[in-house]
N, C-alpha and C. Protein backbone atom coordinates (compact mmCIF):
# COMPACT_ATOMS: atom_id res chain seq x y z
N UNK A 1 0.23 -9.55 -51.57
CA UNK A 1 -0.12 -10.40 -50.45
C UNK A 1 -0.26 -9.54 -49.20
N UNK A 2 -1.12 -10.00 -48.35
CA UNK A 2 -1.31 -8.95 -47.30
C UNK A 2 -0.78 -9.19 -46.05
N UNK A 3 -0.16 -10.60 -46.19
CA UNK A 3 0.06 -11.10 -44.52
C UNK A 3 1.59 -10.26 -44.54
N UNK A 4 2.49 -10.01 -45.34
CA UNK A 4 3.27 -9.01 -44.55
C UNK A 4 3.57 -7.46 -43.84
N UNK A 5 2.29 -6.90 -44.74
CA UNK A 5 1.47 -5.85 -43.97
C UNK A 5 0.52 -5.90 -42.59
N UNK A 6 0.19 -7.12 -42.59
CA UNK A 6 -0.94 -7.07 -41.32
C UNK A 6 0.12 -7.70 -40.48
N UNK A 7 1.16 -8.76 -40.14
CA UNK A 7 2.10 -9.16 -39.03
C UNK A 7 2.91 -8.51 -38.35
N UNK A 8 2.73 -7.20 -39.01
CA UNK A 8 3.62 -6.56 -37.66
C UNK A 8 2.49 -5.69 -36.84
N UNK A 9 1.23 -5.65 -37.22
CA UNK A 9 0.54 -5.43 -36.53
C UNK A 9 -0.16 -6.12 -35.66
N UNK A 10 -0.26 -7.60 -36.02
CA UNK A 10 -0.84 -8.63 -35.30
C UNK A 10 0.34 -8.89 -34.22
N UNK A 11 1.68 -8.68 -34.40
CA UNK A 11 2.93 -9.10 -33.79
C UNK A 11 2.55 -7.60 -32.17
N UNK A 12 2.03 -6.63 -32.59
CA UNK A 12 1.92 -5.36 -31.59
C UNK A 12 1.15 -5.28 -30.92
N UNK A 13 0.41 -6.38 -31.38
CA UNK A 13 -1.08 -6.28 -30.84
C UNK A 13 -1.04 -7.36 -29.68
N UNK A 14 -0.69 -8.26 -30.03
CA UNK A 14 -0.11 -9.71 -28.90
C UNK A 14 1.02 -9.58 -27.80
N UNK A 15 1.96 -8.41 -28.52
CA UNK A 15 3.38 -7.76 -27.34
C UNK A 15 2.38 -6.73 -26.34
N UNK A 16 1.72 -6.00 -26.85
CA UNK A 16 1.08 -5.04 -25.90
C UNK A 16 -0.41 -5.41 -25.30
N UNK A 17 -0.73 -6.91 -25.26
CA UNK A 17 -1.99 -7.16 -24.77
C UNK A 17 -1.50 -7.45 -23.59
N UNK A 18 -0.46 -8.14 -23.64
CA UNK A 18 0.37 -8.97 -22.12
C UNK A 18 0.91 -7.39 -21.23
N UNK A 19 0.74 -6.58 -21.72
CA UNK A 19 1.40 -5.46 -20.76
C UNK A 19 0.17 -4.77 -19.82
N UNK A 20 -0.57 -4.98 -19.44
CA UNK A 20 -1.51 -4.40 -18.65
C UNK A 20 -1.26 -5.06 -17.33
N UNK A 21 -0.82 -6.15 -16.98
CA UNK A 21 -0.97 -7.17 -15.98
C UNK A 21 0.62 -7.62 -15.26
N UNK A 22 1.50 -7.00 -16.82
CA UNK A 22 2.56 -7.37 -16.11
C UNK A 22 3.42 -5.94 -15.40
N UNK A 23 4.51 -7.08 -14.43
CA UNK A 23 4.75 -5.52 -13.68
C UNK A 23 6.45 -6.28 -12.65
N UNK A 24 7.07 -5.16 -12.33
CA UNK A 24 7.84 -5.98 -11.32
C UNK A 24 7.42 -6.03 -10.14
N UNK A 25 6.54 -6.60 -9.86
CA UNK A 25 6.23 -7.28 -8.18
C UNK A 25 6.63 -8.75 -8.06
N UNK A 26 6.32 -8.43 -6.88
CA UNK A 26 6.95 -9.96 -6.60
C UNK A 26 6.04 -11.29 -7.02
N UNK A 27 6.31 -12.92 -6.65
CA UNK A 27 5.68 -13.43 -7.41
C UNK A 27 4.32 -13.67 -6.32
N UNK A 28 4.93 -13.87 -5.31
CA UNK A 28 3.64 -14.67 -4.33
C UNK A 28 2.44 -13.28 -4.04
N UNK A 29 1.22 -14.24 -4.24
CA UNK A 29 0.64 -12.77 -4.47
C UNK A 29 0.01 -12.15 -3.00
N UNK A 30 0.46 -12.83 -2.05
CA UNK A 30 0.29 -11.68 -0.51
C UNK A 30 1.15 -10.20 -0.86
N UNK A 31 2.22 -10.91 -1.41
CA UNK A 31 3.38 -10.07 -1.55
C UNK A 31 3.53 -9.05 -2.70
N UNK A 32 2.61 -9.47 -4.15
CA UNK A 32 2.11 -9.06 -4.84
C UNK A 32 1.33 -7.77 -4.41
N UNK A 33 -0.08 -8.00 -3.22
CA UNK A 33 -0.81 -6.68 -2.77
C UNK A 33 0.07 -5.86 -1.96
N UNK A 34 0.98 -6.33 -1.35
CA UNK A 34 1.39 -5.47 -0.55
C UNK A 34 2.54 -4.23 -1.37
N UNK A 35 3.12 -4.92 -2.21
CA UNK A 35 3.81 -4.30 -3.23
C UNK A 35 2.83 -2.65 -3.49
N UNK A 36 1.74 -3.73 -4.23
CA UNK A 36 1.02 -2.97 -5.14
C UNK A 36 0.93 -1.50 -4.04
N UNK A 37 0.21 -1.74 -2.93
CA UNK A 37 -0.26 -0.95 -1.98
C UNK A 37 0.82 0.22 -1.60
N UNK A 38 2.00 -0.39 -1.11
CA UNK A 38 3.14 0.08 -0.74
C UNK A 38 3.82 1.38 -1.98
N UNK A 39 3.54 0.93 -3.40
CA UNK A 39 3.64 1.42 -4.39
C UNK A 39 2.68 2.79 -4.60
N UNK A 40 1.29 2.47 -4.32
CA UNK A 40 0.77 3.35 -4.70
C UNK A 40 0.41 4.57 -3.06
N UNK A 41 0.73 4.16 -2.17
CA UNK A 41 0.74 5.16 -1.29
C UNK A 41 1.90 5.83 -1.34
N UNK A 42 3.47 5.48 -1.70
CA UNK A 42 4.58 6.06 -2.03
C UNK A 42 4.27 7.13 -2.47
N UNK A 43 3.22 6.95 -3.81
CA UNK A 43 2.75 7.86 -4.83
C UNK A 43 1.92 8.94 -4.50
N UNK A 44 0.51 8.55 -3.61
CA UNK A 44 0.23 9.99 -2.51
C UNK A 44 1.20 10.42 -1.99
N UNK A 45 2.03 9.87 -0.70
CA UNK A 45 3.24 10.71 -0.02
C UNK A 45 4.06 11.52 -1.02
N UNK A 46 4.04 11.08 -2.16
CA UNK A 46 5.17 12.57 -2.86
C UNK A 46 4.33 13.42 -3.20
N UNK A 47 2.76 12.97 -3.46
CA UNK A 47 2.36 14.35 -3.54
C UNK A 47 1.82 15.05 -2.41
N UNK A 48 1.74 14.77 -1.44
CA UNK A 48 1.45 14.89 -0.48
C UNK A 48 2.58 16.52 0.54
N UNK A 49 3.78 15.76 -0.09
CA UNK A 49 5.34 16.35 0.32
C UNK A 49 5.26 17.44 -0.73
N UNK A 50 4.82 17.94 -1.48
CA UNK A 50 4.33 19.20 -2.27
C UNK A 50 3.74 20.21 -1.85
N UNK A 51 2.93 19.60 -0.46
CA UNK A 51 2.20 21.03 0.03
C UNK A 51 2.74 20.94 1.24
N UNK A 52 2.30 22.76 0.96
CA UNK A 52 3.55 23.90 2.68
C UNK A 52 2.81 23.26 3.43
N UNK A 53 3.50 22.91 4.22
CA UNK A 53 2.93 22.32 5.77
C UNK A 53 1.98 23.77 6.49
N UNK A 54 2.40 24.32 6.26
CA UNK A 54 1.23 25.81 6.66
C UNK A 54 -0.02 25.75 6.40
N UNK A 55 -0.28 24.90 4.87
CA UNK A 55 -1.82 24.67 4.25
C UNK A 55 -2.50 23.50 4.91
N UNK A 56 -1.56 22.60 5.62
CA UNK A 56 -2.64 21.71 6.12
C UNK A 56 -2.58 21.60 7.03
N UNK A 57 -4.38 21.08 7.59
CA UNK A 57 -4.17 21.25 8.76
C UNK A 57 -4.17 19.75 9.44
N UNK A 58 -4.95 18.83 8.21
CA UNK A 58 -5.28 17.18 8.54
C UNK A 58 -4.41 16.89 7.58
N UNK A 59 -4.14 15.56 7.31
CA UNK A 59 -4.12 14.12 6.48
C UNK A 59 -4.51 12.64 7.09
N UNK A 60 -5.83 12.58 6.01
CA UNK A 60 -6.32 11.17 6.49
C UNK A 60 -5.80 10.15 4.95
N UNK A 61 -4.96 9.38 5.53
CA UNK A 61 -4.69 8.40 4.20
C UNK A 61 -5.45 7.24 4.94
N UNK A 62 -5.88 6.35 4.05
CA UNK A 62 -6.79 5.14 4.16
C UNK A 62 -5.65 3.98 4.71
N UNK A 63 -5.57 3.52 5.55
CA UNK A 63 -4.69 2.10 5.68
C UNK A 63 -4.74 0.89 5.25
N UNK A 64 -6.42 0.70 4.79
CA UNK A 64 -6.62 -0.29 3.84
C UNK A 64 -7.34 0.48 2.63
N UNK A 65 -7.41 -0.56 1.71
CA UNK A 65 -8.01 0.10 0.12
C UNK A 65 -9.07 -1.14 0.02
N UNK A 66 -9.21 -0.61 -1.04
CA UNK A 66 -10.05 -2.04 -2.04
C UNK A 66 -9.24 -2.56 -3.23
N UNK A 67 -9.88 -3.69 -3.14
CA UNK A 67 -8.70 -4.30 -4.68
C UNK A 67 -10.33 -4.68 -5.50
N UNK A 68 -9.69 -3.89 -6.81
CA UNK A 68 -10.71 -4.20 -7.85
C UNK A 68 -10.37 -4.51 -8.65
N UNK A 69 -11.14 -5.05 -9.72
CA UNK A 69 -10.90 -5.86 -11.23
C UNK A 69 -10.44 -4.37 -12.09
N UNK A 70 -9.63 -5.03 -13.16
CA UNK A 70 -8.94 -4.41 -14.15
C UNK A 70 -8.41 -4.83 -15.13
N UNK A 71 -9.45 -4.76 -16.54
CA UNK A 71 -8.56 -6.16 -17.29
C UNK A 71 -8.95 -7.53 -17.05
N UNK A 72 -7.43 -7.52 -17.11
CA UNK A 72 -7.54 -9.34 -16.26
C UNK A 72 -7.17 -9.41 -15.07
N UNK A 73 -6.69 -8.16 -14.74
CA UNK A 73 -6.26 -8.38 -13.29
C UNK A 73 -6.51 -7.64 -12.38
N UNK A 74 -6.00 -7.27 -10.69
CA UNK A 74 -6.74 -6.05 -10.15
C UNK A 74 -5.66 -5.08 -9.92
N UNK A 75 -5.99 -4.00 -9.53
CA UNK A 75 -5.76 -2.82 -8.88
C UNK A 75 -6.09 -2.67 -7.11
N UNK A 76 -4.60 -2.04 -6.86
CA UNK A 76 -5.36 -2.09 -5.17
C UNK A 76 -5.46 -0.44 -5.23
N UNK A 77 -6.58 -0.24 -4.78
CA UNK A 77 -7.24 1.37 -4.60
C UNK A 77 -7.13 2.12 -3.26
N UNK A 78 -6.66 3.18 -3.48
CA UNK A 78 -7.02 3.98 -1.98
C UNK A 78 -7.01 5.73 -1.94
N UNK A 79 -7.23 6.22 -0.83
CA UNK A 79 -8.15 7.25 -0.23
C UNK A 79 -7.03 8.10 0.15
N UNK A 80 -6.47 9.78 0.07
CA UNK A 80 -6.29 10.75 0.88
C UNK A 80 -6.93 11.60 0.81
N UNK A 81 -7.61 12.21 2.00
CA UNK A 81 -8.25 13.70 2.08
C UNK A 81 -6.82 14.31 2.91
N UNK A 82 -6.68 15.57 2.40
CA UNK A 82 -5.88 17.02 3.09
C UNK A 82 -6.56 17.61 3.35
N UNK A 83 -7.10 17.88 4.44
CA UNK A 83 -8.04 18.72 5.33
C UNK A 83 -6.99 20.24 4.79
N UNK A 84 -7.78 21.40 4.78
CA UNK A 84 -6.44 22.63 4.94
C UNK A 84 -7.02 23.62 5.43
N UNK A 85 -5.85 24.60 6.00
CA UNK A 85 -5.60 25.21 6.87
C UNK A 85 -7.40 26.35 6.80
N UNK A 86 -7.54 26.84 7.89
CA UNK A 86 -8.29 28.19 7.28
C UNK A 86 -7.64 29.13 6.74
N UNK A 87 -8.66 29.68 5.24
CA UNK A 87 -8.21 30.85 4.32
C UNK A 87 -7.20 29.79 3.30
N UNK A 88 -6.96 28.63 3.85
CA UNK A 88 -6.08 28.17 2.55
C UNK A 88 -7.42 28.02 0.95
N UNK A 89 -6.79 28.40 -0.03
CA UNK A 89 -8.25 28.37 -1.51
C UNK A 89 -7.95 26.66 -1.54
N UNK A 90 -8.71 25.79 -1.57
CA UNK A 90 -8.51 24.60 -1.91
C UNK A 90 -8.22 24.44 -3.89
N UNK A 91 -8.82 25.32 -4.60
CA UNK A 91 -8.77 25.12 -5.88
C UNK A 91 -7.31 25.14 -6.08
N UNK A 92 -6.81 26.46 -5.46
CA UNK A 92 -5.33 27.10 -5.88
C UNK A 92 -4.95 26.04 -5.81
N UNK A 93 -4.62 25.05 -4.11
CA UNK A 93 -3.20 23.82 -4.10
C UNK A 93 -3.35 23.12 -5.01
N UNK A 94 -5.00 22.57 -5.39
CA UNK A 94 -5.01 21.30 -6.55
C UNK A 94 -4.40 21.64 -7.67
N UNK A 95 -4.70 23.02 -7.99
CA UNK A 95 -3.81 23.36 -9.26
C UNK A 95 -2.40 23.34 -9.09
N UNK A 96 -1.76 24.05 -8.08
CA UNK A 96 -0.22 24.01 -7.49
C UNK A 96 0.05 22.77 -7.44
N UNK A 97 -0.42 21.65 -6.94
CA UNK A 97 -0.07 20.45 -7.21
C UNK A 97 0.21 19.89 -8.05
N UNK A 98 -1.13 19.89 -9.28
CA UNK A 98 -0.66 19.51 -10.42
C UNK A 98 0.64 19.97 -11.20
N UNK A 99 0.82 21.15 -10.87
CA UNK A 99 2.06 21.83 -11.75
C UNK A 99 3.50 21.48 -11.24
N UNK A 100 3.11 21.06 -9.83
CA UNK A 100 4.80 20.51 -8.90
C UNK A 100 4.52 19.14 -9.38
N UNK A 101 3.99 18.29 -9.60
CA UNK A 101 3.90 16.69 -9.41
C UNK A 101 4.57 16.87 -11.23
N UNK A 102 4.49 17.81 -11.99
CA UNK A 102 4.86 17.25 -13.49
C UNK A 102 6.30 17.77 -13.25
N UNK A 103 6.93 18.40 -12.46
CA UNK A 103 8.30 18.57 -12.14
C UNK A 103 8.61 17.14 -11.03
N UNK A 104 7.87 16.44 -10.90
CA UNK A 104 8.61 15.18 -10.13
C UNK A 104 8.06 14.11 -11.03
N UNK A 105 7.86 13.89 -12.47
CA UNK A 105 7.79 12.30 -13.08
C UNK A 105 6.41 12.38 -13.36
N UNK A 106 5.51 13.26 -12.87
CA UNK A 106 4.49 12.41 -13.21
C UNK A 106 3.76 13.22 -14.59
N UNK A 107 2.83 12.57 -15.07
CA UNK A 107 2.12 13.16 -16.03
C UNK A 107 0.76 13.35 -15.74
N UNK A 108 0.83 14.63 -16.26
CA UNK A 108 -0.57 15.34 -15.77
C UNK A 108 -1.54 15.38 -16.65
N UNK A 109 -2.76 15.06 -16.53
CA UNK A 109 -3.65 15.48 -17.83
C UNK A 109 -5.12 15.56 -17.20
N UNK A 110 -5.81 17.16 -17.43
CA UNK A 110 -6.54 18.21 -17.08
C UNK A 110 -8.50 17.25 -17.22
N UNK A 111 -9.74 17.24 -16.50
CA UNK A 111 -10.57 16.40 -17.27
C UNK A 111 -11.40 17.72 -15.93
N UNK A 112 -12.96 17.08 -16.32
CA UNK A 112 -13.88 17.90 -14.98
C UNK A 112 -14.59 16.16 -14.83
N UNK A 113 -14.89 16.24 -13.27
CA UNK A 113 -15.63 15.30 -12.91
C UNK A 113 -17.54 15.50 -13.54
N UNK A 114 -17.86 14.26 -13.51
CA UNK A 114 -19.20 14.35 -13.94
C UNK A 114 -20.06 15.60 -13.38
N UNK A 115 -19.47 16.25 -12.39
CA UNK A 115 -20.56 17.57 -12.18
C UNK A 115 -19.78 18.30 -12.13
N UNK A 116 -18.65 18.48 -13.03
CA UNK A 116 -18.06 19.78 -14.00
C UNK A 116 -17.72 20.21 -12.81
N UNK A 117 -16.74 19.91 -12.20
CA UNK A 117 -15.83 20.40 -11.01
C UNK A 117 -14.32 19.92 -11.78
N UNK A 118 -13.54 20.22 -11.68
CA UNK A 118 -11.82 20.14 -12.04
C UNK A 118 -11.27 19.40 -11.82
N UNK A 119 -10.85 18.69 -12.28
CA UNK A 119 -9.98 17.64 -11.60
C UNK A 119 -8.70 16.91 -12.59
N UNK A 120 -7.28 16.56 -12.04
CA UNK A 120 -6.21 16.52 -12.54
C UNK A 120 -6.12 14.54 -12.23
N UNK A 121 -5.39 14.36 -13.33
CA UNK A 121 -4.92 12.66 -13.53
C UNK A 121 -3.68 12.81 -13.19
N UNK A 122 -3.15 12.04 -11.98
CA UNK A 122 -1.79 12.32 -12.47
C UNK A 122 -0.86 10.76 -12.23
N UNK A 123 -0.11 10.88 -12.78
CA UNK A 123 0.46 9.01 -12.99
C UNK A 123 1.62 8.99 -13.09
N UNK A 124 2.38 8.10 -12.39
CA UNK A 124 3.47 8.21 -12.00
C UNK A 124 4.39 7.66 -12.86
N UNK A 125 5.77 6.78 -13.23
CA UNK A 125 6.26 6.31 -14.03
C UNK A 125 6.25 4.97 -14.03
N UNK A 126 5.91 4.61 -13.25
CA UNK A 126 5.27 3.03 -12.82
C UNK A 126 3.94 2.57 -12.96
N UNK A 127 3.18 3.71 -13.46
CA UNK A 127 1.62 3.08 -13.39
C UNK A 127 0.96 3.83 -12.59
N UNK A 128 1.35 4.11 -11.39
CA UNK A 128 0.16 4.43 -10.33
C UNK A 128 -0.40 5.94 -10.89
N UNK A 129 -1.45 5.19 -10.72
CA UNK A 129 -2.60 6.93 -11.01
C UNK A 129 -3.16 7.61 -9.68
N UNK A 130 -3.52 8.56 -9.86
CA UNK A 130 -3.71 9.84 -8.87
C UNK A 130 -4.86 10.22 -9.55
N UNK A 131 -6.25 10.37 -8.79
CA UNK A 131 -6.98 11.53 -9.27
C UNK A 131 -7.14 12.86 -8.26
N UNK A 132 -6.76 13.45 -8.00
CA UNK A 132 -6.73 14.80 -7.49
C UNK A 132 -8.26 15.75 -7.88
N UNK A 133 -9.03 16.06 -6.72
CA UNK A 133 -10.00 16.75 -6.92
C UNK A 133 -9.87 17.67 -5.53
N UNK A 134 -10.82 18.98 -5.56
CA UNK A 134 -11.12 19.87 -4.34
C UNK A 134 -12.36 19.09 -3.93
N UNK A 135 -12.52 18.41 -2.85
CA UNK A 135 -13.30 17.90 -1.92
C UNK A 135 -14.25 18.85 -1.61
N UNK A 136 -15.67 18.37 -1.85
CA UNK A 136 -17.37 18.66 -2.71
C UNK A 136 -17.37 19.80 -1.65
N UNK A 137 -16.77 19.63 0.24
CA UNK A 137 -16.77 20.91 1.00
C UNK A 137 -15.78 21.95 0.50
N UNK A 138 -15.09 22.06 -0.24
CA UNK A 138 -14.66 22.98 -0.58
C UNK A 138 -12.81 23.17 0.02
N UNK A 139 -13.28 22.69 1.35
CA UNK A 139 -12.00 23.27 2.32
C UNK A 139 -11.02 21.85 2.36
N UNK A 140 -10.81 21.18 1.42
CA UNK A 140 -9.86 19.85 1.41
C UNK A 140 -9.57 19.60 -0.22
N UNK A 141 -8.62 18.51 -0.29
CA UNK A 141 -7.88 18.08 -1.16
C UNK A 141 -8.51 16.73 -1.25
N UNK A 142 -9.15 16.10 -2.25
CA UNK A 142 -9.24 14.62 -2.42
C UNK A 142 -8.59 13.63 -3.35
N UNK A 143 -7.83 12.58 -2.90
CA UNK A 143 -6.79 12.30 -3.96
C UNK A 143 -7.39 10.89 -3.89
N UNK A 144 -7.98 10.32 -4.91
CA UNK A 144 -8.24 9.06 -5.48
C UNK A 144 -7.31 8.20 -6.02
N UNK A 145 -6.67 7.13 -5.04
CA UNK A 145 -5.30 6.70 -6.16
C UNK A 145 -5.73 5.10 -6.42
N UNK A 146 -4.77 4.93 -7.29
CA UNK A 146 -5.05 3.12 -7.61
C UNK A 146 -3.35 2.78 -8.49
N UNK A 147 -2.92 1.49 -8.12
CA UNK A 147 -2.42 0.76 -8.50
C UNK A 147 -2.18 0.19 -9.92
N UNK A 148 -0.72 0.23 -10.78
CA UNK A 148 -1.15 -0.64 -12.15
C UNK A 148 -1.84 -1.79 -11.81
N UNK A 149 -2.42 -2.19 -12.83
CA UNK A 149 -3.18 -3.48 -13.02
C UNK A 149 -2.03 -4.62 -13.06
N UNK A 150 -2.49 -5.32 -11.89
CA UNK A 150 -1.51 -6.52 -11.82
C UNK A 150 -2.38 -8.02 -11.77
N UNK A 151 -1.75 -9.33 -12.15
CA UNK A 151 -2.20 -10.38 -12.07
C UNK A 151 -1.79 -11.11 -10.59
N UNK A 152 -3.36 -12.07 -10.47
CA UNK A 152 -3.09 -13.05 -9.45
C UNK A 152 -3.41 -14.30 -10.10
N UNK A 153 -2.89 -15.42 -9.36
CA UNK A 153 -3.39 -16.67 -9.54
C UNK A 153 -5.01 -16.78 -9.70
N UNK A 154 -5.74 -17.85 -10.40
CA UNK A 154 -6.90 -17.94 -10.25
C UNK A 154 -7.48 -18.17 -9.04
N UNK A 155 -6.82 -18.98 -8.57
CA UNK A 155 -6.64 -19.65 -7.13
C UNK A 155 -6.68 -19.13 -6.00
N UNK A 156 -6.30 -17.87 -6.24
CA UNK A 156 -6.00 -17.09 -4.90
C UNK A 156 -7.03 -16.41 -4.38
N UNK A 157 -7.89 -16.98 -3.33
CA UNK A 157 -8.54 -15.77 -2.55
C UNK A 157 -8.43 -14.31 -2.18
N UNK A 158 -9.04 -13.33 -3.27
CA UNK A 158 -8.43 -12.50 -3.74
C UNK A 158 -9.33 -11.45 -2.29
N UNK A 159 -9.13 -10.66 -1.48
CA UNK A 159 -9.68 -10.12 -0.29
C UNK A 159 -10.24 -8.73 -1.21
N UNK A 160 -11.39 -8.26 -0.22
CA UNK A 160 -12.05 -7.40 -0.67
C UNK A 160 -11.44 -5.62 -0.23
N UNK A 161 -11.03 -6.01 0.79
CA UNK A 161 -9.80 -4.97 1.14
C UNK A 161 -8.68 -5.48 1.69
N UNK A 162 -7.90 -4.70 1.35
CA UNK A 162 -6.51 -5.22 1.77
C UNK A 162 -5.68 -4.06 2.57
């Protein structure tokens, strides 16, 4: 008979469909984005706190993001450029980064952007992802971050930035 071979797979398949969306935030979902947000800029600032204050010379973090679809639910997204110092190599920190951020939790894993430039994933223990690239001028840090995928009400006027 086959149904006791296939139910614990059908049983893994139904426990881990519900996990994309769920999360500990709070329930009301103003409070929900702000979480999310609050969460995933935490996640730039530590990597952020990785580089010698000698190498930079800017930081522009985004104050609002975008919230996008994911799944079933969204992601709130956002922006740091690290402007750096003159003579700082921008390749070197992205790499130095990656190698300090897997000594603080996160997991790193190596890819090239569509025009074969370098670039590091890095994700925290909560979800939040990091994409880390050397910014197309050469002389900055670009860190692409986003939020686990969380659920809202259907109901809820979901804002285009937040």
């Amino acid at each position: 008979m086959m149904l006791p071979k296939i139910l614990p797979v059908m049983c893994a398949v139904v426990l881990l469909s519900g996990c994309a969306t769920k999360s500990a935030l709070p329930d009301a979902p103003e409070d929900r984005l702000a979480s999310a947000k609050t969460m995933t800029q935490g996640a730039e600032d530590t990597i952020i706190e990785l580089l010698q204050e000698s190498a930079v010379e800017n930081v522009r973090q985004l104050e609002e993001g975008t919230i996008l679809r994911c799944g079933g639910g969204y992601r709130w997204t956002g922006n740091v450029r690290v402007e750096l110092s003159a003579g700082v190599r921008a390749g070197e920190v992205r790499d130095d980064i990656a190698r300090d951020a897997a000594g603080r939790g996160f997991t790193v894993d190596e890819d090239e952007t569509i025009t074969g430039s370098k670039r590091f994933e890095l994700v925290d223990a909560r979800g939040v992802q990091l994409l880390l690239t050397k910014w197309v001028e050469g002389n900055a840090i670009d860190i692409d971050s986003a939020s686990p995928c969380f659920a809202l009400p259907q109901d809820f006027d979901v804002p285009g930035e937040y």
